[in-house]
Protein backbone atom coordinates (compact mmCIF):
# COMPACT_ATOMS: atom_id res chain seq x y z
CA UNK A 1 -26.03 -11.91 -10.91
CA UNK A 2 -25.47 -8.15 -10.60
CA UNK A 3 -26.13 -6.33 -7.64
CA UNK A 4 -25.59 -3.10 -6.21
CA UNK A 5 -22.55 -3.03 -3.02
CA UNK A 6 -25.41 -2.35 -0.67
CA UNK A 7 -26.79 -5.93 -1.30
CA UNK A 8 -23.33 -7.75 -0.94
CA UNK A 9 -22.22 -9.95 2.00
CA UNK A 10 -18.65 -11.42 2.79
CA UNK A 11 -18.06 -14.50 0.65
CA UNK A 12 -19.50 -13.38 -2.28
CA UNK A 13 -17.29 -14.40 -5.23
CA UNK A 14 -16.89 -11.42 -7.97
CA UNK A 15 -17.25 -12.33 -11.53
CA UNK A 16 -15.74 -9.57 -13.14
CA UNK A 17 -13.40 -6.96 -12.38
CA UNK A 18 -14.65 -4.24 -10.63
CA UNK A 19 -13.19 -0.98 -12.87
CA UNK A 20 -12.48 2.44 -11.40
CA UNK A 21 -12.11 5.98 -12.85
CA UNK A 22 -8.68 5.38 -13.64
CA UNK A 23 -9.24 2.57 -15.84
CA UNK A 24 -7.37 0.52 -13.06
CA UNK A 25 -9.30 -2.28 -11.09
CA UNK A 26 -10.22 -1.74 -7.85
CA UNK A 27 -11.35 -5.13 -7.24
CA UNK A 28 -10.44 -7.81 -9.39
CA UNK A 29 -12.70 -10.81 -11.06
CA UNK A 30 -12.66 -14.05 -8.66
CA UNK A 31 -11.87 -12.04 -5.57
CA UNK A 32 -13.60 -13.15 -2.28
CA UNK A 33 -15.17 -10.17 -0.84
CA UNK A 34 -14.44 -9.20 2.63
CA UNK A 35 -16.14 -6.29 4.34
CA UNK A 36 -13.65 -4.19 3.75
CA UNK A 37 -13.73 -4.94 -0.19
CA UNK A 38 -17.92 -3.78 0.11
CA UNK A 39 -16.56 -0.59 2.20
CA UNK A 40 -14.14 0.12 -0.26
CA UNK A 41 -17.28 -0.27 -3.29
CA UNK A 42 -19.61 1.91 -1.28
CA UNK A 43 -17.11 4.38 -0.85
CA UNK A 44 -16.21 4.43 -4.54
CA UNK A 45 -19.68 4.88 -5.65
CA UNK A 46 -19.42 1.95 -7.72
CA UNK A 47 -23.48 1.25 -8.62
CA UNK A 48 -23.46 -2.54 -9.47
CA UNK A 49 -21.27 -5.38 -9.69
CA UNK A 50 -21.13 -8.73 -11.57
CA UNK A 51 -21.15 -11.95 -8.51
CA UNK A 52 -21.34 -15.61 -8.58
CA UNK A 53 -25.01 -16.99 -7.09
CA UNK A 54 -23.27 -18.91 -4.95
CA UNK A 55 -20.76 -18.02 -1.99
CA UNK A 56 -17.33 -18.98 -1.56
CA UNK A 57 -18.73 -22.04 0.82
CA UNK A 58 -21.23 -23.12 -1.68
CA UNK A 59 -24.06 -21.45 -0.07
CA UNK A 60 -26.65 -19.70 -2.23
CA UNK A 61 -25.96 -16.35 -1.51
CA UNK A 62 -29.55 -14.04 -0.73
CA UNK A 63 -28.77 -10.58 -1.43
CA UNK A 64 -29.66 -8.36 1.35
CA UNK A 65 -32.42 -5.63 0.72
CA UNK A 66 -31.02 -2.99 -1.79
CA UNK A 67 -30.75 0.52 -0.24
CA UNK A 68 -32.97 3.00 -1.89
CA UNK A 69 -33.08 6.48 -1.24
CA UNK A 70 -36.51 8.09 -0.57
CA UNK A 71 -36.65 10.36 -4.04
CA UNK A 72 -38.72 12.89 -2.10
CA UNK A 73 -36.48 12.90 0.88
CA UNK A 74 -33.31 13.17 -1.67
CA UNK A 75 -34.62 16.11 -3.34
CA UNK A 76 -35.58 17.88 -0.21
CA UNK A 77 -32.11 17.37 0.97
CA UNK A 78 -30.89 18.49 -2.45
CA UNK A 79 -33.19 21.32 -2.13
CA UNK A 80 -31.00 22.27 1.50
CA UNK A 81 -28.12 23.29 -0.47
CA UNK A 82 -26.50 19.42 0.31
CA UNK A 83 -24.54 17.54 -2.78
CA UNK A 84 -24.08 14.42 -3.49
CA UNK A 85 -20.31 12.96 -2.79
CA UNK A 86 -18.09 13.40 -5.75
CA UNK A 87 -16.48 9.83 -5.76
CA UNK A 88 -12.70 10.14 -4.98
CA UNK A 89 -11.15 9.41 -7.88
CA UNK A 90 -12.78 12.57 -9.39
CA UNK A 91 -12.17 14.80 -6.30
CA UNK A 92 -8.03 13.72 -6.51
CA UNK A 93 -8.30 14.34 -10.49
CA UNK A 94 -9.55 17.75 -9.76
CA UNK A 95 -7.11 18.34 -7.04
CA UNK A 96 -4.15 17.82 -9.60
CA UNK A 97 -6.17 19.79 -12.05
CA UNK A 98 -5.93 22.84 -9.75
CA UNK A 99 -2.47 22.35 -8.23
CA UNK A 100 -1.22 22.42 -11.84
CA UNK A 101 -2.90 25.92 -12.19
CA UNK A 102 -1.18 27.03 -8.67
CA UNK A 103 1.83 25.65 -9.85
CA UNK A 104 2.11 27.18 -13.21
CA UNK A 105 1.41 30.88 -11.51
CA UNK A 106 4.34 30.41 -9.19
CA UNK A 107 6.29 29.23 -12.69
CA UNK A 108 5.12 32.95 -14.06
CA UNK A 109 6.31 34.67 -10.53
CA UNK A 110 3.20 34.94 -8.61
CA UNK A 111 3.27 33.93 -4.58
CA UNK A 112 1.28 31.26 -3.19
CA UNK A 113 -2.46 31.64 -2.43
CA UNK A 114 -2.52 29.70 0.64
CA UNK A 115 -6.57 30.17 0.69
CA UNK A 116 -6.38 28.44 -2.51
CA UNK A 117 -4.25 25.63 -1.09
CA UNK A 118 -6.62 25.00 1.81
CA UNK A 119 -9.60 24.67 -0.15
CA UNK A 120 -8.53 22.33 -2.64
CA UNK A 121 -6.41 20.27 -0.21
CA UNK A 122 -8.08 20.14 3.21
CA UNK A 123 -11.59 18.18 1.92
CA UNK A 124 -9.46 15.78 -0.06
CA UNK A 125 -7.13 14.87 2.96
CA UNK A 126 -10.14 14.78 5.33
CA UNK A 127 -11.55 11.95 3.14
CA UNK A 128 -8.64 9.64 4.51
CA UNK A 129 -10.30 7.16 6.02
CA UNK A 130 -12.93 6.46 3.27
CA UNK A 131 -10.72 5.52 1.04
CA UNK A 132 -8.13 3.20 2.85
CA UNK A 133 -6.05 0.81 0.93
CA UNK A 134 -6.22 3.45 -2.38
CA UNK A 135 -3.84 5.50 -0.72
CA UNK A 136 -1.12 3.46 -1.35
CA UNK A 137 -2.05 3.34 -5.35
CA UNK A 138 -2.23 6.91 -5.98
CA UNK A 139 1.11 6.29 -7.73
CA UNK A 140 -1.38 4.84 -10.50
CA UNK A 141 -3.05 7.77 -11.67
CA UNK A 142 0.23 9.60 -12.35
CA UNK A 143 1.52 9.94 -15.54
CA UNK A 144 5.12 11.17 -16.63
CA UNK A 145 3.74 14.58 -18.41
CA UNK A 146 1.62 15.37 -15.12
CA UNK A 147 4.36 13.81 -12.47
CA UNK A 148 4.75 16.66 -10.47
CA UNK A 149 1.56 17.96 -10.43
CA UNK A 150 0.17 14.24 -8.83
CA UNK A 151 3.20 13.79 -6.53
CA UNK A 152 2.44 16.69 -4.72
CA UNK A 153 -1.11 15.74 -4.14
CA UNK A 154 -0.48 12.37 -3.27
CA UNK A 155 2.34 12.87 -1.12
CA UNK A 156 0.19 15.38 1.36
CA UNK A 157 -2.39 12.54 1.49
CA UNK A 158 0.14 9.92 1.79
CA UNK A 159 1.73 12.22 4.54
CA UNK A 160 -1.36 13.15 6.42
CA UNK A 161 -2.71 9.28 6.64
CA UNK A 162 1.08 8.50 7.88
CA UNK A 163 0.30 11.39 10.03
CA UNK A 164 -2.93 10.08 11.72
CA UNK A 165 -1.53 6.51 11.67
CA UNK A 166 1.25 7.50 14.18
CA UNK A 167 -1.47 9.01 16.89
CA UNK A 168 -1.03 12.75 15.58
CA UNK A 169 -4.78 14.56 16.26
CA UNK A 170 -6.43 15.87 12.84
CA UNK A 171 -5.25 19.30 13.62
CA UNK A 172 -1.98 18.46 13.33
CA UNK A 173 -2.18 15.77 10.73
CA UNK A 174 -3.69 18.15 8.65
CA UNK A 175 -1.00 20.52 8.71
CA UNK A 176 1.70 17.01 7.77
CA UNK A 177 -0.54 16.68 4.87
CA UNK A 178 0.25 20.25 3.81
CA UNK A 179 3.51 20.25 4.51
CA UNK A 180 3.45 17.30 2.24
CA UNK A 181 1.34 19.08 -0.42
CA UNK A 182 4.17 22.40 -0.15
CA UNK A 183 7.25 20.39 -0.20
CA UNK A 184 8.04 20.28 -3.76
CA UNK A 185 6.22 23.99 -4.42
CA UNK A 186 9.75 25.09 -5.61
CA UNK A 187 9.97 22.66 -8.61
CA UNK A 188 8.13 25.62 -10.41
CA UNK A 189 11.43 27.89 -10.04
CA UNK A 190 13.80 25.19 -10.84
CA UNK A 191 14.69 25.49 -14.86
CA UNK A 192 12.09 23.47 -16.40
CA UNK A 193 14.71 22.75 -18.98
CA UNK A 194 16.07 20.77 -16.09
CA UNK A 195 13.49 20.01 -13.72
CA UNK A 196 11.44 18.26 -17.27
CA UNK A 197 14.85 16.52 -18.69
CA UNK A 198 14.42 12.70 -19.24
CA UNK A 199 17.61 11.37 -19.10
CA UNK A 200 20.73 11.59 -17.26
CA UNK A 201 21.56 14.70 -15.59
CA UNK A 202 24.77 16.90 -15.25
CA UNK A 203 26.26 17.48 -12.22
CA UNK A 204 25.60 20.81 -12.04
CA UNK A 205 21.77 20.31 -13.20
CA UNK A 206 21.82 18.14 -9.99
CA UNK A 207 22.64 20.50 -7.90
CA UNK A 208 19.94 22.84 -9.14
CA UNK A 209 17.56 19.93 -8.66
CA UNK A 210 18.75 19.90 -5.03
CA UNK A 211 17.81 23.51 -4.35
CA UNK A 212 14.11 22.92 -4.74
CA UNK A 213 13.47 22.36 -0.97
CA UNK A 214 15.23 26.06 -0.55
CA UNK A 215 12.55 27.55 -3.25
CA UNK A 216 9.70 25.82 -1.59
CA UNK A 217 10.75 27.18 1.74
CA UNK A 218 11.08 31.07 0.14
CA UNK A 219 7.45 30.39 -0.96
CA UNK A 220 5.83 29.72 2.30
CA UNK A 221 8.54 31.23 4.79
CA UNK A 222 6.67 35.40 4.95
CA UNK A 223 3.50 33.31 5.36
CA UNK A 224 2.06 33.70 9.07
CA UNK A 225 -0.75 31.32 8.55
CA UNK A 226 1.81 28.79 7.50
CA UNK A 227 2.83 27.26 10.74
CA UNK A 228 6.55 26.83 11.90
CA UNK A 229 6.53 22.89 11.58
CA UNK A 230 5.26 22.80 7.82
CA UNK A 231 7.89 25.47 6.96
CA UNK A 232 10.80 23.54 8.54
CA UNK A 233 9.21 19.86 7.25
CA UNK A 234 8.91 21.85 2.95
CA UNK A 235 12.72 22.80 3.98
CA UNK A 236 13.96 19.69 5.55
CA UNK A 237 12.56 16.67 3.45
CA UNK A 238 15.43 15.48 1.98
CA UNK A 239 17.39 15.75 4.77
CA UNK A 240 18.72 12.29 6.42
CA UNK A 241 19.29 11.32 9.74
CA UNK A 242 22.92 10.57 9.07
CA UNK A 243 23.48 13.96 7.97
CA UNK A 244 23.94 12.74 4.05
CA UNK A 245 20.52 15.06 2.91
CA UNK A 246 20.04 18.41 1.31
CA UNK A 247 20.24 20.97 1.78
CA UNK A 248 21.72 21.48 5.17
CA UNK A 249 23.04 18.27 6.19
CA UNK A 250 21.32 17.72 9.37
CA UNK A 251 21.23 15.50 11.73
CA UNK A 252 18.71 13.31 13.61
CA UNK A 253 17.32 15.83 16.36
CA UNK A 254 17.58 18.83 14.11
CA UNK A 255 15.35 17.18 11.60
CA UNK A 256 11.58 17.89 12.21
CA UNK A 257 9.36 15.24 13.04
CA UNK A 258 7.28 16.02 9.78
CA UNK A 259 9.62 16.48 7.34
CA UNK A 260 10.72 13.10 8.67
CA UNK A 261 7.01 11.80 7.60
CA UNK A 262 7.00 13.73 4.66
CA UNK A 263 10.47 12.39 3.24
CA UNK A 264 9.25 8.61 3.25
CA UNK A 265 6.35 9.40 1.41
CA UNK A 266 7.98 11.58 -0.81
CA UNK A 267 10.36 8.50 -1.66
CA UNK A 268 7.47 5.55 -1.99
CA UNK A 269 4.93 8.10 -4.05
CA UNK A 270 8.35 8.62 -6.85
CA UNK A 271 9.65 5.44 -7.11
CA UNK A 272 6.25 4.09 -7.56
CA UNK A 273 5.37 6.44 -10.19
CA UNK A 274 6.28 6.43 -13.87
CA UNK A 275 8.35 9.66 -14.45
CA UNK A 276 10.22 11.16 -17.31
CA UNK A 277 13.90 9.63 -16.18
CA UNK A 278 13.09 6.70 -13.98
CA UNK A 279 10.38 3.63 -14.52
CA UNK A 280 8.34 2.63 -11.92
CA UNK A 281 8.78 0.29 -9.64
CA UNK A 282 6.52 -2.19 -7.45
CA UNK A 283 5.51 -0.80 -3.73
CA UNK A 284 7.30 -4.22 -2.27
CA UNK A 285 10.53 -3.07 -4.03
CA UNK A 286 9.88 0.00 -2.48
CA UNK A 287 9.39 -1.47 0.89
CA UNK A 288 12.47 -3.54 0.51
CA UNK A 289 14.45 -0.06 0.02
CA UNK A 290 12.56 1.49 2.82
CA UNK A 291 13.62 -1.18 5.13
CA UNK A 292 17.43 -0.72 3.93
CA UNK A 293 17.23 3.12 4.70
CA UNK A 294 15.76 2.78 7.88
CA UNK A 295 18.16 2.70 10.20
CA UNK A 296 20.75 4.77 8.81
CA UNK A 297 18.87 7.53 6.49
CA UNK A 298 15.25 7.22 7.38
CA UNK A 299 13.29 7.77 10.66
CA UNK A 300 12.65 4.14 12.14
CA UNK A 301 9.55 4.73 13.36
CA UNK A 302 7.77 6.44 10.28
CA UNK A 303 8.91 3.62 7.96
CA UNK A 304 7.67 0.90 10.50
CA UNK A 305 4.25 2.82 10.23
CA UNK A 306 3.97 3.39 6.61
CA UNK A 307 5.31 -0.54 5.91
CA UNK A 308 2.66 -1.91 8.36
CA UNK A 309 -0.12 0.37 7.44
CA UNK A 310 0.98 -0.70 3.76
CA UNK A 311 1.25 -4.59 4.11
CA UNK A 312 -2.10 -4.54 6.55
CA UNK A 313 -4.04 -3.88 3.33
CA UNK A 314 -2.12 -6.15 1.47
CA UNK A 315 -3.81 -9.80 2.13
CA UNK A 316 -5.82 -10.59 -1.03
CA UNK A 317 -3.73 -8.34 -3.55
CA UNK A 318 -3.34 -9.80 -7.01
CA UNK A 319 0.28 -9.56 -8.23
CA UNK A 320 2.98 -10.28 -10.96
CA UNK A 321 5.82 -12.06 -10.17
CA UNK A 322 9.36 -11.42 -11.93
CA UNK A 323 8.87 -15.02 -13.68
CA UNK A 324 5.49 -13.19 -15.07
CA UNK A 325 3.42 -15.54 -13.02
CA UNK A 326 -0.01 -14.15 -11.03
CA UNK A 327 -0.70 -15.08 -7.89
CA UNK A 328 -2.37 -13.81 -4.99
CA UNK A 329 -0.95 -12.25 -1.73
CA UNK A 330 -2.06 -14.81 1.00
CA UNK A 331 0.68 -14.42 4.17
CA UNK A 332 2.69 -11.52 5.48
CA UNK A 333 5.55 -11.77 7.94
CA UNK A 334 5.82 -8.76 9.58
CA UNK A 335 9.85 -8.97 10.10
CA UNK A 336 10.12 -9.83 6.22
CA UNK A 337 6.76 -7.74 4.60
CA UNK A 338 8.28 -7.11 0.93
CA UNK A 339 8.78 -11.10 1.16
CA UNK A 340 5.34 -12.08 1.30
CA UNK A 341 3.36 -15.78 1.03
CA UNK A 342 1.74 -16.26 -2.66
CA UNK A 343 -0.82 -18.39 -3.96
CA UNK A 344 -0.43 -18.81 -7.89
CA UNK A 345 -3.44 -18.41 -9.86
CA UNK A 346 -2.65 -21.06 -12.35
CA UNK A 347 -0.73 -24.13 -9.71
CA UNK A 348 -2.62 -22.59 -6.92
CA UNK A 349 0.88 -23.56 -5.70
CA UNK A 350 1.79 -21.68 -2.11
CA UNK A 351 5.25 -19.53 -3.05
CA UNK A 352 7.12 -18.31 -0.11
CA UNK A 353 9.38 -15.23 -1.53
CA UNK A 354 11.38 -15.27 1.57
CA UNK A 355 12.81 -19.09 0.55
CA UNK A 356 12.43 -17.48 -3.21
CA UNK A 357 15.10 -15.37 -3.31
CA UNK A 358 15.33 -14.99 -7.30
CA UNK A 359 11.46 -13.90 -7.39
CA UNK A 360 10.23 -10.70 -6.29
CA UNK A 361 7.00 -8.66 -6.79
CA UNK A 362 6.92 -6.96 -10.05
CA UNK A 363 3.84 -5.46 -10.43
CA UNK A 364 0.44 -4.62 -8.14
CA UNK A 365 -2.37 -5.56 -10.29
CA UNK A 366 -5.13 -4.76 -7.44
CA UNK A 367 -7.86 -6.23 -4.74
């Protein structure tokens, strides 16, 4: 039967998948919905969905009352100058839309318009909450052409949930996710010969690469509404705790606490995207190179926040193994979270990856 989200209740069974503005699934057929899946609907503006008449137990599931807006009331509160949400998907495709615009006017020479910045990026990073597990698949909407233009985006969200997750107030959150947002500003003065190249590059062509944190800082560093924390993280985010980062070689203390945020993101939103040199790879590889890097490049405690904020939303995931098998995510051990528990659609056979050695996650197909 089709209903709208307002009508659903835990342990209803979905009949088909659930498909988002991205053409990606946000919730996939034969998923058990939990209250966070109908949060995650709601928040999405999806209108109806396709369920089973019967719950997961066998009970006959009783929609509850559908939620209908008063058409008088609406248009009086229409009439108040008040709009109706613009689901999220849109609002972070019209984000990138107006970075690229920023972007390509510091390309042509022109400083930053930091009232511009705030206006596109402070509503979108105040919607954090609403959206919850999608922050970790913003990698999906990227495309190679438009890499840098969504990687900036993504990693201020990325950056300012990280932010709030580690007890930072929205204040200063907010100014993590725009540190995020600013950190790769300078791509736009690197060659784009170079900075667009999609294969190997030269040594020298490195090099240039590796001055981008130095142009981003330039950008911002006249700017007194730009606070002295964003300004050191844009500088600092490839830097590495054991000195082996760009472009100063620093150290532990001397790194700041958000570039530090900033640089994990920055390293799970690229090598989960598709871009014109490198293909993508699955978030649990990504976690399993976070986890290497943590005590010897990374900050400890940002990684442990991002993996367990990551793998928290992870029960219920539909995957692809590296056989090409699809299971389900079903366990996570928190000391071993890229080597999670499985349940195969087709065996419904339990596969532990951590006894698995030769299997790993390939893909994330979705909730």
């Amino acid at each position: 039967m089709r209903v709208s989200p307002s009508q659903l209740v835990p342990g209803c069974v979905l009949l088909k998948d659930v498909i988002g503005k991205s053409n990606h699934p946000l919730v996939t057929k034969n998923t058990v919905l939990t209250d966070e899946h109908i949060l995650i609907l709601q928040k999405f503006l999806i209108q109806s969905v396709e369920v089973s008449s019967r719950l997961e137990e066998g009970e006959v599931f009783k929609p509850k009352p559908e939620e209908k807006k008063d058409n008088n009331q609406e248009r009086k509160q229409l009439g108040k100058g008040e709009e109706k949400v613009m689901p999220f998907p849109d609002h972070y495709q019209n984000a990138v839309i107006s970075y690229e615009k920023i972007y390509k006017q510091l390309q042509s020479g022109m400083a930053i318009d930091m009232p511009e910045v705030r206006k596109l990026l402070i509503p979108l990073l105040e919607r954090i909450d609403e959206i919850g597990a999608a922050v970790f698949t913003l990698h999906n909407y990227a495309t190679k052409e438009k890499y840098f233009y969504h990687h900036s985006i993504a990693v201020a969200i990325l950056s300012a949930f990280i932010g709030k997750q580690m007890g930072y107030g929205k204040g200063e959150w907010l100014q993590i996710g725009l540190a995020g947002f600013l950190s790769d500003s300078g791509m736009a003065k690197v060659d784009p010969k170079i900075a667009t190249k999609n294969n190997t590059l030269t040594f020298m062509e490195k090099e240039e690469m590796k001055k981008h944190p130095t142009y981003s800082y330039r950008l911002v560093e006249d700017i007194a509404t730009v606070t002295h924390g964003v300004k050191l993280a844009v500088l600092q985010h490839h830097e590495r705790i054991d000195g082996s980062g760009y472009p100063l070689g620093l150290f532990r203390e001397k790194i700041h606490m958000y570039a530090r945020i900033v640089a994990v993101c920055d390293i799970y939103h690229a090598m989960t995207s598709e871009r014109l040199y490198k293909e993508k790879q699955s978030p649990f590889k990504v976690i399993e190179e976070l986890e290497k890097e943590q005590f010897s490049k990374l900050d400890p405690r940002v990684v442990y926040n991002f993996i367990s904020s990551l793998t928290n939303f992870s029960i219920g995931t539909k995957i692809k193994l590296s056989n090409g098998q699809i299971g389900e995510i079903v366990f996570i051990d928190s000391q071993k979270p890229a080597r999670p528990m499985v349940r195969l659609d087709e065996t419904k056979e339990i596969v532990s990856l951590q006894k698995s050695s030769d299997l790993h996650i390939e893909e994330v197909l979705g909730n």
